[in-house]
C-alpha atoms as a PDB file:
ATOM      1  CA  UNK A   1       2.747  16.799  -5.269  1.00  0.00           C
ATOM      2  CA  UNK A   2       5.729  14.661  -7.012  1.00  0.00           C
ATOM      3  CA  UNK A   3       8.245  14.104  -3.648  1.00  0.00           C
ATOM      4  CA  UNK A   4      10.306  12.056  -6.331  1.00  0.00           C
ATOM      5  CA  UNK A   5      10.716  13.655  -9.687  1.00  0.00           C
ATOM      6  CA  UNK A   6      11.362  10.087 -11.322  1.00  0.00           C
ATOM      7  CA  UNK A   7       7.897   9.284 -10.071  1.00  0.00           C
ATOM      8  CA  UNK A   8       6.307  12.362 -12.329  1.00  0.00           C
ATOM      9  CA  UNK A   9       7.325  10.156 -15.214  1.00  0.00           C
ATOM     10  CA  UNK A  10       4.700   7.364 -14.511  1.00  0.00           C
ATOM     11  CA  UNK A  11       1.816  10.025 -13.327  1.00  0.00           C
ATOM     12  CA  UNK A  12      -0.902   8.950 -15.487  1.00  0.00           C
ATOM     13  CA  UNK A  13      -4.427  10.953 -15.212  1.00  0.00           C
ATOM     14  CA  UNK A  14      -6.334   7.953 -16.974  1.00  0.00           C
ATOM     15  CA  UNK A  15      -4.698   5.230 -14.830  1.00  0.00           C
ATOM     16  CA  UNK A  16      -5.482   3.643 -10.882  1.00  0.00           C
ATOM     17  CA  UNK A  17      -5.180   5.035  -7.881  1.00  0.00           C
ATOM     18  CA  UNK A  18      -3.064   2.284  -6.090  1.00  0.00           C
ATOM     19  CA  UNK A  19      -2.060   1.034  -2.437  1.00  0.00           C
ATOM     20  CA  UNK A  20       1.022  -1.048  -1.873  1.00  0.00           C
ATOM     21  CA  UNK A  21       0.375  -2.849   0.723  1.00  0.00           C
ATOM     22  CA  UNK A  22       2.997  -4.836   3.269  1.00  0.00           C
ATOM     23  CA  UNK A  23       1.057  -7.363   5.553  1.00  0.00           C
ATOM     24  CA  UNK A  24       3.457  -7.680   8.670  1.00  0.00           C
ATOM     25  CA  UNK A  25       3.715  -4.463  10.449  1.00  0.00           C
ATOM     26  CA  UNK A  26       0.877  -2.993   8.663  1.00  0.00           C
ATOM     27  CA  UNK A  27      -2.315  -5.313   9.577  1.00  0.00           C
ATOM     28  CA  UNK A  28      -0.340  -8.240  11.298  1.00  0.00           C
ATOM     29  CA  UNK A  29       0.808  -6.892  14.113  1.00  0.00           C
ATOM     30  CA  UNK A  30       2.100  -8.018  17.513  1.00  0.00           C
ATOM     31  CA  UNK A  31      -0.548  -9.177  19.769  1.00  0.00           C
ATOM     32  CA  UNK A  32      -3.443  -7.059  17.772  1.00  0.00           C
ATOM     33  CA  UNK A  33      -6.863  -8.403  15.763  1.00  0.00           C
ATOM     34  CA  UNK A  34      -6.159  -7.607  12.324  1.00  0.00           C
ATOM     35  CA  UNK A  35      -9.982  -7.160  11.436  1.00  0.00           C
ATOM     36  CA  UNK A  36      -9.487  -3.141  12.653  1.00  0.00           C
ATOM     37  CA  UNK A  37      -6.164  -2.690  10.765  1.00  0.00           C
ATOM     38  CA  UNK A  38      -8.187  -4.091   7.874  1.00  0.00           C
ATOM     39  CA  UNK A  39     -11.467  -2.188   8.545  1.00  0.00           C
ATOM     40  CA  UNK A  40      -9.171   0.752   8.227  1.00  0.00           C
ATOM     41  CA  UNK A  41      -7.676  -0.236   4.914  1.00  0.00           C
ATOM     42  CA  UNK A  42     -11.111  -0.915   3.237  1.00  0.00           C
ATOM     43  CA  UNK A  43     -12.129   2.703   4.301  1.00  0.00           C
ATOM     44  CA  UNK A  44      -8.997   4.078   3.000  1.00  0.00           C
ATOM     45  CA  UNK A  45      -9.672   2.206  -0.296  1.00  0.00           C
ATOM     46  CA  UNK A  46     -13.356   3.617  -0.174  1.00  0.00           C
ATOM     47  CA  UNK A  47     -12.648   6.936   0.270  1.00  0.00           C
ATOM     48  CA  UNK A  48     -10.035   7.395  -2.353  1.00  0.00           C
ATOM     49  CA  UNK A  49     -11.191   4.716  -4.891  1.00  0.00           C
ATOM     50  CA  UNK A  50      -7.698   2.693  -4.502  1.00  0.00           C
ATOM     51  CA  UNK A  51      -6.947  -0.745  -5.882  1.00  0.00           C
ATOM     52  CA  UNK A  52      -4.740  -2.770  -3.725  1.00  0.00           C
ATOM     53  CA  UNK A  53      -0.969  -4.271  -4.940  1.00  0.00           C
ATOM     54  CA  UNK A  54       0.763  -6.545  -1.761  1.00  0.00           C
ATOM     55  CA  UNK A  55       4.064  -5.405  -2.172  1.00  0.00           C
ATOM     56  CA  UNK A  56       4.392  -8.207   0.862  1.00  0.00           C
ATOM     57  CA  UNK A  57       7.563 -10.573   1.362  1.00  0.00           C
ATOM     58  CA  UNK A  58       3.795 -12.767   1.692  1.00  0.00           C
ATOM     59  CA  UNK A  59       3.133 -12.174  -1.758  1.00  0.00           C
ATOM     60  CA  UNK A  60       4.507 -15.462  -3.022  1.00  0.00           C
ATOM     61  CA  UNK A  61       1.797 -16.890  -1.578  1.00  0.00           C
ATOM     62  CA  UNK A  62      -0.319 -14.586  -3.527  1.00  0.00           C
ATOM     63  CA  UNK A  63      -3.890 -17.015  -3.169  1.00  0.00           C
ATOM     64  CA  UNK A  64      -3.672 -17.302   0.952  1.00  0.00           C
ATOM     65  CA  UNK A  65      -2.622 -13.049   0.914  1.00  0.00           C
ATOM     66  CA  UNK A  66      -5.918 -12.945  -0.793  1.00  0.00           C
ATOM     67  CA  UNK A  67      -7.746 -14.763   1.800  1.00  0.00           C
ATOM     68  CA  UNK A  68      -6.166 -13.393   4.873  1.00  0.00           C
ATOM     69  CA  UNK A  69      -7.332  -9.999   3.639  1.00  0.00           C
ATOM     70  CA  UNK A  70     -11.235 -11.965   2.529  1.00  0.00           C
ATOM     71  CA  UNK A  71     -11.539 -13.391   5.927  1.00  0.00           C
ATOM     72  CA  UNK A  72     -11.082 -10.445   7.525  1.00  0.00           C
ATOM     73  CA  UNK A  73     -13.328  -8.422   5.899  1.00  0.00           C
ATOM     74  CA  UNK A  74     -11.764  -7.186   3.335  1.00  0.00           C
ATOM     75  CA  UNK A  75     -13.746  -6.121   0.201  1.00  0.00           C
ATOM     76  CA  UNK A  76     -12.299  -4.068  -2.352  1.00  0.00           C
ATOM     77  CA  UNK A  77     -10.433  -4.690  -5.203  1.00  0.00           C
ATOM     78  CA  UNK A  78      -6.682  -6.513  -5.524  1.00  0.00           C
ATOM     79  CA  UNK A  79      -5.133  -6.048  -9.066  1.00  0.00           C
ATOM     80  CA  UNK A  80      -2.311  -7.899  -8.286  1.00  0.00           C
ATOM     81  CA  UNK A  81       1.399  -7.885  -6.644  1.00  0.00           C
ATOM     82  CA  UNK A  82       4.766  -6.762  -7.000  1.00  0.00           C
ATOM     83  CA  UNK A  83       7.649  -9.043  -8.690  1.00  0.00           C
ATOM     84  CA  UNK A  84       9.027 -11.777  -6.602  1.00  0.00           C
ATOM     85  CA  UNK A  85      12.664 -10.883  -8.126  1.00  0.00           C
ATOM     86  CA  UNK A  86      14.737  -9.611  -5.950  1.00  0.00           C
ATOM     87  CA  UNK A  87      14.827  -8.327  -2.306  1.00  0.00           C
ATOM     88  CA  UNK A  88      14.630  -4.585  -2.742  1.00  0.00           C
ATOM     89  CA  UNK A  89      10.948  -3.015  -1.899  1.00  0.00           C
ATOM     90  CA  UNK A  90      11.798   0.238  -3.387  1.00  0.00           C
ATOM     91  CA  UNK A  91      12.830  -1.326  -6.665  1.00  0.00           C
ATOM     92  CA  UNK A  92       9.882  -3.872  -7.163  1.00  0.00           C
ATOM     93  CA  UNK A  93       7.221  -1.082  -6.344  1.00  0.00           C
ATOM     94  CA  UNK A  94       8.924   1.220  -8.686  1.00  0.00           C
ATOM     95  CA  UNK A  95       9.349  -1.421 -11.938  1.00  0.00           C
ATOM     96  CA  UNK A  96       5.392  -2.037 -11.023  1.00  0.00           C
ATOM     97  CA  UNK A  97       4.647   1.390 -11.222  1.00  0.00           C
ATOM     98  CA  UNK A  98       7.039   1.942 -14.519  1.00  0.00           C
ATOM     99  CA  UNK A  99       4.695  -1.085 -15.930  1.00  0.00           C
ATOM    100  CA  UNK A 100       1.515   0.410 -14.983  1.00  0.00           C
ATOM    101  CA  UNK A 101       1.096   4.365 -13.807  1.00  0.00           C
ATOM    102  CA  UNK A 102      -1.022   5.753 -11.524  1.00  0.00           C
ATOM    103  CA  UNK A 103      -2.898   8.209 -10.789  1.00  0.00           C
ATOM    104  CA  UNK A 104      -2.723   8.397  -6.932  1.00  0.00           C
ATOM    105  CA  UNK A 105      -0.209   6.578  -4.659  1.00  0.00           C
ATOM    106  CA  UNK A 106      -0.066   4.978  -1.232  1.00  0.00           C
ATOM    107  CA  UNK A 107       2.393   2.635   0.193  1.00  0.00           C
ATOM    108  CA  UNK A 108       1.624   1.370   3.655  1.00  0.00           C
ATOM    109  CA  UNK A 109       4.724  -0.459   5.091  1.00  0.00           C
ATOM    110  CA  UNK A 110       7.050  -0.981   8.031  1.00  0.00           C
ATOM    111  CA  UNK A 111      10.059  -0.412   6.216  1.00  0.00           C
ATOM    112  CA  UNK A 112      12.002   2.358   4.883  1.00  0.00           C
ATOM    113  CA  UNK A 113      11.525   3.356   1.462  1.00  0.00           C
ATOM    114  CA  UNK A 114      13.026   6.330   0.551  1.00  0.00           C
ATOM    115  CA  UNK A 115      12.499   6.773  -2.760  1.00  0.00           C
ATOM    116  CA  UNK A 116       8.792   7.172  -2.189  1.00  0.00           C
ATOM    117  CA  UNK A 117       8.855   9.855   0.652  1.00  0.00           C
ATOM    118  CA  UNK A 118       6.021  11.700   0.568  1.00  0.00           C
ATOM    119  CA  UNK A 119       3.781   8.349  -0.664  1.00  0.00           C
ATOM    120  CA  UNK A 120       5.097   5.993   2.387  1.00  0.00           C
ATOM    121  CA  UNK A 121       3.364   5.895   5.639  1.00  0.00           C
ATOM    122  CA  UNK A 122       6.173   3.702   7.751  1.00  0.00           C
ATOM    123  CA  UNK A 123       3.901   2.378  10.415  1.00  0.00           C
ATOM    124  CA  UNK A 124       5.086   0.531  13.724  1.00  0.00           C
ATOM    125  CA  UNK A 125       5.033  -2.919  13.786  1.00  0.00           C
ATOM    126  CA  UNK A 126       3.567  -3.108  17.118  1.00  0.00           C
ATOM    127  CA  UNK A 127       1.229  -0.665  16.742  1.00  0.00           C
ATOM    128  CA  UNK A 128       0.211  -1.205  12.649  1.00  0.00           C
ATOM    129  CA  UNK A 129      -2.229   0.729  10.866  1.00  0.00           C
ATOM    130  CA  UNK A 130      -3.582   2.418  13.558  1.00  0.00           C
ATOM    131  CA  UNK A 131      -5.685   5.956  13.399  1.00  0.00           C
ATOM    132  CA  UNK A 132      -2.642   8.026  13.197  1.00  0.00           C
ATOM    133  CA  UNK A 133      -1.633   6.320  10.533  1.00  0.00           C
ATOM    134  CA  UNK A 134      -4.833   6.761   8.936  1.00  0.00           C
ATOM    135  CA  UNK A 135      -4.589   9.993   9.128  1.00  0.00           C
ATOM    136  CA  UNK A 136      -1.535  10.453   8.135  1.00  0.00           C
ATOM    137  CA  UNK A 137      -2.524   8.054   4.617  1.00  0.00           C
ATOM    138  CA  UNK A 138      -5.785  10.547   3.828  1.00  0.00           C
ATOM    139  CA  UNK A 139      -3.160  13.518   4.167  1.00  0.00           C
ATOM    140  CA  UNK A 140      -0.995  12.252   1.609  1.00  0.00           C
ATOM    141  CA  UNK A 141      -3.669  11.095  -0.287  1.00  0.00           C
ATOM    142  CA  UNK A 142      -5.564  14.725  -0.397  1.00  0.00           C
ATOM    143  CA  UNK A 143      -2.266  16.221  -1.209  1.00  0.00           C
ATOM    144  CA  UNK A 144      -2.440  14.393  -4.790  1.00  0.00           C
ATOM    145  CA  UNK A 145      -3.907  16.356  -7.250  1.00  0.00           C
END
C-alpha cells in the first residue's frame, strides 16, 4: 500500500522500518501520565521492529527528547530527527525519507499531514496515543507489505 505515489520512490526493501514521532499531542498530553502513551509506543516499536525519528517542534532539543522518552520507559532504538529548517512537517519528514528510505512507515502526530495519508495516525491532543490509536497504527502498519 503506497497512499502517495511520490512515497513509492523511497520504498526500500533493505532499509528501516521508521516512526515519526511528534511529542505534544502524541505522549504529552493534557492532564495524562505519559509512561502509558509511551508503554504503547515501545510495543508498537516491538511488534513491527521500528526505529524512532522525533519529527517534534522538541527536536531542537534533541538530548532532553531523548531523555523524556528514557525516563519514561522508553527502550528502543532513536536513529535520529528531522531537519530543524523550516516549519513545514510534511516537508521535513519527506526530505528525511528522500535521504534515507524505508521499508515501513508510521507517523504519529497531532497535526495534519496530508501528504502521508494512509501512514499518519492524527491523534487528539487531549486524549494522545491512546488504544484506538494503537489500533489504528498496527492497521496501517499490517497493511505494508
Amino acid at each position: 500500500m503506497i497512499a502517495n505515489p511520490l512515497l513509492k520512490l523511497y520504498k526500500r526493501q533493505k532499509s528501516d522500518n521508521l516512526l515519526f514521532l511528534d511529542y505534544d499531542g502524541v505522549f504529552i498530553c493534557m492532564h495524562q501520565e505519559i509512561k502509558s502513551y509511551v508503554q504503547r509506543i515501545e510495543r508498537i516499536c516491538q511488534e513491527f521492529d521500528l526505529k524512532v525519528v522525533i519529527s517534534s517542534s522538541w527536536r531542537e532539543y534533541y538530548p532532553q527528547c531523548l531523555d523524556i522518552l528514557w525516563e519514561a520507559g522508553f527502550n528502543g532504538k532513536v536513529i535520529g530527527c528531522t531537519t530543524l529548517e523550516g516549519y513545514d512537517r510534511n516537508k521535513q519528514i519527506y526530505e528525511y525519507i528522500k535521504g534515507h528510505g524505508f521499508n515501513k512507515l508510521l507517523i504519529l502526530d497531532d497535526m495534519p499531514l496530508w501528504f502521508f495519508h494512509g501512514y499518519h495516525v492524527k491523534t487528539d491532543f487531549e486524549k494522545g496515543f491512546d488504544d484506538e490509536a494503537y489500533e489504528l497504527a498496527r492497521h496501517i502498519l499490517l497493511k505494508q507489505k
